[in-house]
PDB file of N, CA and C in Angstrom:
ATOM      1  N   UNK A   1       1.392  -7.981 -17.692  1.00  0.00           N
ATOM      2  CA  UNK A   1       1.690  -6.989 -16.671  1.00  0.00           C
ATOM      3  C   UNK A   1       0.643  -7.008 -15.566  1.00  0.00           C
ATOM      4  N   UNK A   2      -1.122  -7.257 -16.368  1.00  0.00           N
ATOM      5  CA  UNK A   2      -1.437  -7.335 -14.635  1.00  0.00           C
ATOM      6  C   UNK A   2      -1.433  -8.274 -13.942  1.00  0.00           C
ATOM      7  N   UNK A   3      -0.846  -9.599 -14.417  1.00  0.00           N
ATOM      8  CA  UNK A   3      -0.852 -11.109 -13.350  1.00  0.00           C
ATOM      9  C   UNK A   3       0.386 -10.735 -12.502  1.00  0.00           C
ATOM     10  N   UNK A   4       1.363  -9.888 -13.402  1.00  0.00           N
ATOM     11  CA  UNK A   4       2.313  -9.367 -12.357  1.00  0.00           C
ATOM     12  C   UNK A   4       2.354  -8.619 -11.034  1.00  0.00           C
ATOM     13  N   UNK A   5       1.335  -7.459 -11.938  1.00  0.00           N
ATOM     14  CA  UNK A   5       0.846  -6.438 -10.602  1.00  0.00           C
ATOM     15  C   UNK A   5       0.168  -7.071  -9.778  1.00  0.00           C
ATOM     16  N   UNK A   6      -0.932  -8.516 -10.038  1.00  0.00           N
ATOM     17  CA  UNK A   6      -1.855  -8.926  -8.849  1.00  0.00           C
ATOM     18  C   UNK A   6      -1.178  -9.662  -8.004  1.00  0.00           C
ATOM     19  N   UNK A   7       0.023 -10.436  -8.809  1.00  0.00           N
ATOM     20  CA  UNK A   7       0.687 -11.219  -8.144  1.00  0.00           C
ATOM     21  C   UNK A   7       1.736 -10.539  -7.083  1.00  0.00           C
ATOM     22  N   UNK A   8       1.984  -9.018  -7.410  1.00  0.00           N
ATOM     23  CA  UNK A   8       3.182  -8.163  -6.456  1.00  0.00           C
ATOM     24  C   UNK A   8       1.951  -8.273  -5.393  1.00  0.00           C
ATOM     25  N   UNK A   9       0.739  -7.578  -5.581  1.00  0.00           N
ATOM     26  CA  UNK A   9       0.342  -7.583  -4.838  1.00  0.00           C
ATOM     27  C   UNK A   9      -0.868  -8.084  -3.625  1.00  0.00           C
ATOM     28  N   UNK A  10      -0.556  -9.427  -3.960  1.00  0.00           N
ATOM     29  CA  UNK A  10      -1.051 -10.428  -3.026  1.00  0.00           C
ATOM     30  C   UNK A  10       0.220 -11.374  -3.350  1.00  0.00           C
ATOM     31  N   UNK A  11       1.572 -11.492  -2.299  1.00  0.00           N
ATOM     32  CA  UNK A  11       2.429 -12.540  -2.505  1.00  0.00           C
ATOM     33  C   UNK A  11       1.965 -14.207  -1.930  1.00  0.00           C
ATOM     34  N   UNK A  12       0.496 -13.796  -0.716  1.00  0.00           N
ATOM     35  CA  UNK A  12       0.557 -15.439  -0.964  1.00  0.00           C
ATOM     36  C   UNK A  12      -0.845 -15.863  -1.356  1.00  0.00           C
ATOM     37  N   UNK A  13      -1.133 -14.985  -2.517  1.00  0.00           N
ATOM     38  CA  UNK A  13      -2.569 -15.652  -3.242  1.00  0.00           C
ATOM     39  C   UNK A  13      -1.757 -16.973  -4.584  1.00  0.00           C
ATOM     40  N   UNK A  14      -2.004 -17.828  -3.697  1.00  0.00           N
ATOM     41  CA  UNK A  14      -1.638 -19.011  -4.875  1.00  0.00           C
ATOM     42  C   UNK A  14      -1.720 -19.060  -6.314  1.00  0.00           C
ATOM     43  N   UNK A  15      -3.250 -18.676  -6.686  1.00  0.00           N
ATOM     44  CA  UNK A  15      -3.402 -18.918  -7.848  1.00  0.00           C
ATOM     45  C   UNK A  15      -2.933 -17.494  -8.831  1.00  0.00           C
ATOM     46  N   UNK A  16      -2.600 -15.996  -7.891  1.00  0.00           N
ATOM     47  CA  UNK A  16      -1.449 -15.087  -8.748  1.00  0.00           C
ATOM     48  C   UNK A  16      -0.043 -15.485  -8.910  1.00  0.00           C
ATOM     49  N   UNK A  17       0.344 -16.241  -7.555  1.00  0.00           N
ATOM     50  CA  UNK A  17       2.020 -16.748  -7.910  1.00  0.00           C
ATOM     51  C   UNK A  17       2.012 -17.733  -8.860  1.00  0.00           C
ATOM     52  N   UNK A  18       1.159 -18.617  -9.016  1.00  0.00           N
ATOM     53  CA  UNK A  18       1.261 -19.439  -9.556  1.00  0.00           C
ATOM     54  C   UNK A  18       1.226 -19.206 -11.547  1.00  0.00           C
ATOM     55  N   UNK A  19      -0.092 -18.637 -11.502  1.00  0.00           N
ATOM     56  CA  UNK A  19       0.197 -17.754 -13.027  1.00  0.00           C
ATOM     57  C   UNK A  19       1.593 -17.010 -13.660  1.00  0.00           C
ATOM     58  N   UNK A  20       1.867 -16.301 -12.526  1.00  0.00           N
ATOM     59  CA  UNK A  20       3.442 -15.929 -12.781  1.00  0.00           C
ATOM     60  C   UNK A  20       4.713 -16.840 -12.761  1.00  0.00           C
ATOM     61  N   UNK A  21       4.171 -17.474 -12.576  1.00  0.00           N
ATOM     62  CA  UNK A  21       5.428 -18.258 -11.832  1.00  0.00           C
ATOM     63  C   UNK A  21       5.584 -19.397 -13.413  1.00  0.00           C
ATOM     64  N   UNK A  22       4.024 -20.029 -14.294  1.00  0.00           N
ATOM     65  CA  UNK A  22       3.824 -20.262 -15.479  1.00  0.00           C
ATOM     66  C   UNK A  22       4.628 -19.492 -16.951  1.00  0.00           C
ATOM     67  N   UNK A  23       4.157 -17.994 -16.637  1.00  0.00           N
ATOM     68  CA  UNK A  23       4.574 -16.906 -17.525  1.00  0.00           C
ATOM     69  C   UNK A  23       6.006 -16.733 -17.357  1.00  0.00           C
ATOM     70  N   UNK A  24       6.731 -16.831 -16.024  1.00  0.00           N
ATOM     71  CA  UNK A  24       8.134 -16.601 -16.007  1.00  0.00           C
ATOM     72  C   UNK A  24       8.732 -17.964 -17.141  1.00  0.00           C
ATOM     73  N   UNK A  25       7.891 -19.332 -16.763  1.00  0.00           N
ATOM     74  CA  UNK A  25       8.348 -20.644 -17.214  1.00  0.00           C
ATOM     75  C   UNK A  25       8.588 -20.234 -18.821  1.00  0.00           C
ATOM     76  N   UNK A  26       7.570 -20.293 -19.465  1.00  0.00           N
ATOM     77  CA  UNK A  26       6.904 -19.668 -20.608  1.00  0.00           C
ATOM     78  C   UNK A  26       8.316 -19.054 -21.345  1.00  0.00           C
ATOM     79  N   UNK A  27       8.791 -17.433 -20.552  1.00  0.00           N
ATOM     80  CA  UNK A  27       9.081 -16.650 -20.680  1.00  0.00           C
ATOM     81  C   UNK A  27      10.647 -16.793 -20.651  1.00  0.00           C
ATOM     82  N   UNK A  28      11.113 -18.324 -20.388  1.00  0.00           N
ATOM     83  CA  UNK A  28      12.539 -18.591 -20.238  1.00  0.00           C
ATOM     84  C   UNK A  28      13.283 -18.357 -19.008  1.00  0.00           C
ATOM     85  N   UNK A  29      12.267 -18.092 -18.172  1.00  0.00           N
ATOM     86  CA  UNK A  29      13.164 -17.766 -17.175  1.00  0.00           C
ATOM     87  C   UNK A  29      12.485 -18.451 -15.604  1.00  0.00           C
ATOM     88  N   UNK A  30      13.071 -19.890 -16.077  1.00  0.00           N
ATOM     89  CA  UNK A  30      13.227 -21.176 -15.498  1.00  0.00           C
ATOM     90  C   UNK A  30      13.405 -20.765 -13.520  1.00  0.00           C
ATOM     91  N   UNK A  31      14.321 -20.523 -13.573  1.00  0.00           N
ATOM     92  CA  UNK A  31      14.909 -19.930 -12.244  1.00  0.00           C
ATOM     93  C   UNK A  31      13.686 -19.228 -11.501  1.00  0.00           C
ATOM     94  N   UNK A  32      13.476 -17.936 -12.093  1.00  0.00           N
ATOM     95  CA  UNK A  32      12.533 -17.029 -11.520  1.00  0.00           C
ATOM     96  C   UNK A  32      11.409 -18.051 -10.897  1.00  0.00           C
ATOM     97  N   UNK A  33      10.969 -19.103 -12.185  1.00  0.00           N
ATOM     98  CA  UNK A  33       9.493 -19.419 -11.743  1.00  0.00           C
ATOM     99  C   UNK A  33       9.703 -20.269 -10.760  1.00  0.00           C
ATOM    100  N   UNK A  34      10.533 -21.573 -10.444  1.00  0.00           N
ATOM    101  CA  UNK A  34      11.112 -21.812  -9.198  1.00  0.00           C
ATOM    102  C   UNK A  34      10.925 -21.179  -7.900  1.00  0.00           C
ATOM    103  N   UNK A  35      12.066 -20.271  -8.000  1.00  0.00           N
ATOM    104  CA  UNK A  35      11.982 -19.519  -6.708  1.00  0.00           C
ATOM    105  C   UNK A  35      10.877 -19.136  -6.326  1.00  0.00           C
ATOM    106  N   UNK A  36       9.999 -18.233  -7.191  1.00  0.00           N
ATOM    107  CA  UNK A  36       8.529 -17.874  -6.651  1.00  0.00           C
ATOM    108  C   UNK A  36       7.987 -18.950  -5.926  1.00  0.00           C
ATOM    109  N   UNK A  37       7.829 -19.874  -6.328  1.00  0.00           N
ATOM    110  CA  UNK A  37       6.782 -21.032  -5.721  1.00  0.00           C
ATOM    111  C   UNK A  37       7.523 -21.421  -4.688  1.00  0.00           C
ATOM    112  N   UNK A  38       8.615 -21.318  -4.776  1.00  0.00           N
ATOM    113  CA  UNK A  38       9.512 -22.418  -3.270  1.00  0.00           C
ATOM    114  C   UNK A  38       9.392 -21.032  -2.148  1.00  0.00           C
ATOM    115  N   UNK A  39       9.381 -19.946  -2.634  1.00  0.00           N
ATOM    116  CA  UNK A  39       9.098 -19.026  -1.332  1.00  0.00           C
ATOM    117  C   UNK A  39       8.076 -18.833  -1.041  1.00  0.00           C
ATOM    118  N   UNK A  40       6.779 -19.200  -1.905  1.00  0.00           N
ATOM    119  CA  UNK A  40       5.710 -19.189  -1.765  1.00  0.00           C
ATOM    120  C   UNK A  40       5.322 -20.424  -0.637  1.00  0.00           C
ATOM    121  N   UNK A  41       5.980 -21.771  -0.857  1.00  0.00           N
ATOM    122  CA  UNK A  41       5.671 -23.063  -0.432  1.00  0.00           C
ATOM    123  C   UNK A  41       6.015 -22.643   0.998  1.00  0.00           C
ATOM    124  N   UNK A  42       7.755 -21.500   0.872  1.00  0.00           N
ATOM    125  CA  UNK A  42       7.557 -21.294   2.843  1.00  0.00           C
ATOM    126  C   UNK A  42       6.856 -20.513   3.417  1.00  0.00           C
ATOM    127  N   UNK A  43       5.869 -19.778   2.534  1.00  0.00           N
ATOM    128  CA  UNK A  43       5.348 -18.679   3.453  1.00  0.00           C
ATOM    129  C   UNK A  43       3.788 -19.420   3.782  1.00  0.00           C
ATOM    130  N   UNK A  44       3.389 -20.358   3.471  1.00  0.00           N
ATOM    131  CA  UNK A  44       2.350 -20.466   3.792  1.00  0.00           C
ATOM    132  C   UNK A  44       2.117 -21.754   4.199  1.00  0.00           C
ATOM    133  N   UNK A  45       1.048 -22.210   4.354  1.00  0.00           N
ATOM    134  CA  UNK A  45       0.934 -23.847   4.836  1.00  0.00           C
ATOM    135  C   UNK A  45      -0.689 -24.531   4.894  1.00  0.00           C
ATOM    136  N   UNK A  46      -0.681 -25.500   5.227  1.00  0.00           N
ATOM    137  CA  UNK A  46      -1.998 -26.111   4.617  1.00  0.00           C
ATOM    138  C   UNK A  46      -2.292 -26.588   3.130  1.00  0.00           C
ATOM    139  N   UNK A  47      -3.647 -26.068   2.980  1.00  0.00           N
ATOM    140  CA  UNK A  47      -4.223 -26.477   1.350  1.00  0.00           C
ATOM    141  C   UNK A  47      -3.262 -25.403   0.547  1.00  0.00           C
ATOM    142  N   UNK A  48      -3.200 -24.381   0.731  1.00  0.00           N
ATOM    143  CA  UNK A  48      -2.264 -23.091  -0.293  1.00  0.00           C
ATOM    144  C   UNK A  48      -0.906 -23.514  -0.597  1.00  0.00           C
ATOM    145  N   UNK A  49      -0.573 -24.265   1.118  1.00  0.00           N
ATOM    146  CA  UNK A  49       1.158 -24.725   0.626  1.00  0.00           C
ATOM    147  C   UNK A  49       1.032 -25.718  -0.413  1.00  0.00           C
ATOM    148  N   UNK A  50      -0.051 -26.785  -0.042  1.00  0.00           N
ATOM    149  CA  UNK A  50       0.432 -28.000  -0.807  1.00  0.00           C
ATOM    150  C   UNK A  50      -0.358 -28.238  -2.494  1.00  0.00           C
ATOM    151  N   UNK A  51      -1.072 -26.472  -2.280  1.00  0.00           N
ATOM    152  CA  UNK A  51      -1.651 -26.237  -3.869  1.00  0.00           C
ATOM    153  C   UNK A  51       0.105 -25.922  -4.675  1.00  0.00           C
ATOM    154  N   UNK A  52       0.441 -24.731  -4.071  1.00  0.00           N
ATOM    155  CA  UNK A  52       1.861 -24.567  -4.497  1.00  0.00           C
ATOM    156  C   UNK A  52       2.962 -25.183  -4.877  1.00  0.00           C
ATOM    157  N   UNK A  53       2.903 -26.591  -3.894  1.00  0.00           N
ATOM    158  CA  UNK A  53       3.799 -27.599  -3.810  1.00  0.00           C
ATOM    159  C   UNK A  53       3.705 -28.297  -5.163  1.00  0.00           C
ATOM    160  N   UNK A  54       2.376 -28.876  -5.456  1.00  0.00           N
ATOM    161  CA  UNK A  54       1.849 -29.344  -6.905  1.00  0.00           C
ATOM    162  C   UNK A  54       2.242 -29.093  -7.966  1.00  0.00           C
ATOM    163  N   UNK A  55       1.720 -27.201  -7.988  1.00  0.00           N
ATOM    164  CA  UNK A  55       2.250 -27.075  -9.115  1.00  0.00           C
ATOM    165  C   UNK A  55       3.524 -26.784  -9.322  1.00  0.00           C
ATOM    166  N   UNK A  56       3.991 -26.775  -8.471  1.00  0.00           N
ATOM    167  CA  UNK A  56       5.793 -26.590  -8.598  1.00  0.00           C
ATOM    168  C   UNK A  56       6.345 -27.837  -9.092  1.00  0.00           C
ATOM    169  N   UNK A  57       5.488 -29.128  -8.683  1.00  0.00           N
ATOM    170  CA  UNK A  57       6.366 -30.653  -8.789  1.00  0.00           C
ATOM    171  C   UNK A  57       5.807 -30.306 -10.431  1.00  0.00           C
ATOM    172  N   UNK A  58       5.182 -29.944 -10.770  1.00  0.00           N
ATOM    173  CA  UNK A  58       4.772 -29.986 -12.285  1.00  0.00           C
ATOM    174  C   UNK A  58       5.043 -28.975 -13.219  1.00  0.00           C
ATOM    175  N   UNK A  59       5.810 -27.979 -12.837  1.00  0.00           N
ATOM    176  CA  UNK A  59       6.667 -27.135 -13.464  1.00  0.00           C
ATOM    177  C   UNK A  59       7.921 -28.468 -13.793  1.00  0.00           C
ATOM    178  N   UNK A  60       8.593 -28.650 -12.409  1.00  0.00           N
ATOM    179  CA  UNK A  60       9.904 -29.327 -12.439  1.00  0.00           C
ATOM    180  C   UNK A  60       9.643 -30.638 -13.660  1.00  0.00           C
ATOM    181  N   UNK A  61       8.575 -31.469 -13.397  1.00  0.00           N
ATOM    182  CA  UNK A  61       8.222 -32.485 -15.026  1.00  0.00           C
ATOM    183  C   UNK A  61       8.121 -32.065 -15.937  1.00  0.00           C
ATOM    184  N   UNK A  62       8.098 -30.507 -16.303  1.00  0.00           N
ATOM    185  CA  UNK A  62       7.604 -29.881 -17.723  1.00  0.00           C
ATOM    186  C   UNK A  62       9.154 -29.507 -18.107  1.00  0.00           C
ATOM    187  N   UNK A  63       9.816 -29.071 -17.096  1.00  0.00           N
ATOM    188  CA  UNK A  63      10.903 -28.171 -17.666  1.00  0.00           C
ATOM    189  C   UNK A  63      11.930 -29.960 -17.782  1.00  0.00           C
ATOM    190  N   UNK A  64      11.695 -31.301 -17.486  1.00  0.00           N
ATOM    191  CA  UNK A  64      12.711 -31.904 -17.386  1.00  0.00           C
ATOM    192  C   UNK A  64      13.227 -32.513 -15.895  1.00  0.00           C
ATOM    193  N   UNK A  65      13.130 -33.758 -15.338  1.00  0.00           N
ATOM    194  CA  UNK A  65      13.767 -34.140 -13.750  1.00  0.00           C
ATOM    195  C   UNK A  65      15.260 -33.887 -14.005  1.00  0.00           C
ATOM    196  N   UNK A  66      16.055 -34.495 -15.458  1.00  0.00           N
ATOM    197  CA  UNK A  66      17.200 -34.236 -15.453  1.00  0.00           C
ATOM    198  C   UNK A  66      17.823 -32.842 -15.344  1.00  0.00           C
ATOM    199  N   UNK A  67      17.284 -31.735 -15.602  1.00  0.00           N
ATOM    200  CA  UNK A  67      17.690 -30.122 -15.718  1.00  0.00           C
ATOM    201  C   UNK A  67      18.674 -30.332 -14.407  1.00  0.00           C
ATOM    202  N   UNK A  68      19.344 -29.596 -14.637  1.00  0.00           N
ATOM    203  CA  UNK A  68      20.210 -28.869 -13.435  1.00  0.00           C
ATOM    204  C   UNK A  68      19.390 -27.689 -12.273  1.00  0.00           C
ATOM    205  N   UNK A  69      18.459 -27.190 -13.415  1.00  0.00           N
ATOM    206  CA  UNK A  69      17.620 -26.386 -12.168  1.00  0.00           C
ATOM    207  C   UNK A  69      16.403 -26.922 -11.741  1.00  0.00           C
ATOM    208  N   UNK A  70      16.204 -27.926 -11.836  1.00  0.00           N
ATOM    209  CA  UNK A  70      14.995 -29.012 -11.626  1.00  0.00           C
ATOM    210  C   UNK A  70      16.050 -29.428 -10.082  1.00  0.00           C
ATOM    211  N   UNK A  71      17.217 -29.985 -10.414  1.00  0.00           N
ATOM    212  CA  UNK A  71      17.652 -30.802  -9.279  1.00  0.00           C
ATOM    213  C   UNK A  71      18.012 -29.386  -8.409  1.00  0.00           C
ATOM    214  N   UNK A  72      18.134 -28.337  -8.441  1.00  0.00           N
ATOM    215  CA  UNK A  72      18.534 -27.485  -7.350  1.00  0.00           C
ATOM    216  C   UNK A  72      17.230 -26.917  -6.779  1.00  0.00           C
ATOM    217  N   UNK A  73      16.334 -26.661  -7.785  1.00  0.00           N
ATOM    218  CA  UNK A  73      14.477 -26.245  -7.292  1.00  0.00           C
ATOM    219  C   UNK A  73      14.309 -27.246  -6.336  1.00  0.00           C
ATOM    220  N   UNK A  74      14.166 -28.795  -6.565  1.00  0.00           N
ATOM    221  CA  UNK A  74      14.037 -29.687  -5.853  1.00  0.00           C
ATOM    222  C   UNK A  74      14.676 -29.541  -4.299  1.00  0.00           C
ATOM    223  N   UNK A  75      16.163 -29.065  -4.513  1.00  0.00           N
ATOM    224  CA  UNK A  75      16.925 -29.095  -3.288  1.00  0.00           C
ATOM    225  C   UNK A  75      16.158 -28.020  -2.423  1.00  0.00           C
ATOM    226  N   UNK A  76      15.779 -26.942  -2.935  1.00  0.00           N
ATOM    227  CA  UNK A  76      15.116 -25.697  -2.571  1.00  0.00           C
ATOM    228  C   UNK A  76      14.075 -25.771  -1.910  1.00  0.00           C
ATOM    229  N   UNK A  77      13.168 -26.893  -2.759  1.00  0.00           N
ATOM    230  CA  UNK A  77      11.864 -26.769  -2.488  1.00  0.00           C
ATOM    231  C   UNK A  77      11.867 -28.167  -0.412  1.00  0.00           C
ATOM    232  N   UNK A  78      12.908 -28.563  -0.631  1.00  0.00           N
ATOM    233  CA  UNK A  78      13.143 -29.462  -0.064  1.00  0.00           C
ATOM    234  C   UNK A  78      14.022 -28.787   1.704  1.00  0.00           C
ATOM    235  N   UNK A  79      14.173 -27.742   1.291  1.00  0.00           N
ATOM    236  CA  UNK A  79      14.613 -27.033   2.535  1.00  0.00           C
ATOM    237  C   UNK A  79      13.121 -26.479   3.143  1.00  0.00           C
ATOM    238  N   UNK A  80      12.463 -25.534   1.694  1.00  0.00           N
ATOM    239  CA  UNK A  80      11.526 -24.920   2.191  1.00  0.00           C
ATOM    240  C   UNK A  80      10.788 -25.849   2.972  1.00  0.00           C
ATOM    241  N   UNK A  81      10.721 -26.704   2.611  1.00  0.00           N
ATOM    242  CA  UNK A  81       8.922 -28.193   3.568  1.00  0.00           C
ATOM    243  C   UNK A  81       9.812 -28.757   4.901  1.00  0.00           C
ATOM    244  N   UNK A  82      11.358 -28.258   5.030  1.00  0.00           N
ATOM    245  CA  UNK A  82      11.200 -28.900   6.112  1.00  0.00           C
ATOM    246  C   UNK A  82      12.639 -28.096   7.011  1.00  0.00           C
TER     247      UNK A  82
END
């Protein structure tokens, strides 16, 4: 609950989305941790975006390239960078 609360409240401190975004993984809920990071990846830019970017490509290798929500995160993450 508090990586949650730090993470509500700093949305673009990397290393709170990113913890959450782990715990959602963790927690089964694949989707959630996705989205966090791909809205994270558009709100910011530089070293923070492409810290975000990282660990998102390494969520997507943990959960599987074949997943179905690997290939739509991808599509996602792929709007957000450009």
């Amino acid at each position: 609950n508090a990586a949650r609360a730090a993470a509500a409240a700093a949305p673009d401190d990397v290393d709170a989305q990113t913890l959450v975004a782990d715990l959602d993984l963790l927690g089964g809920h694949v989707e959630d941790s996705f989205l966090r990071l791909v809205e994270l990846v558009r709100r910011t830019s530089g070293d923070e975006r492409n810290k975000a970017r990282q660990h998102l490509l390494g969520l997507f290798a943990a959960v599987g390239n074949d997943d179905e929500r690997v290939l739509k995160g991808r599509q996602s993450l792929a709007s957000a960078l450009f």
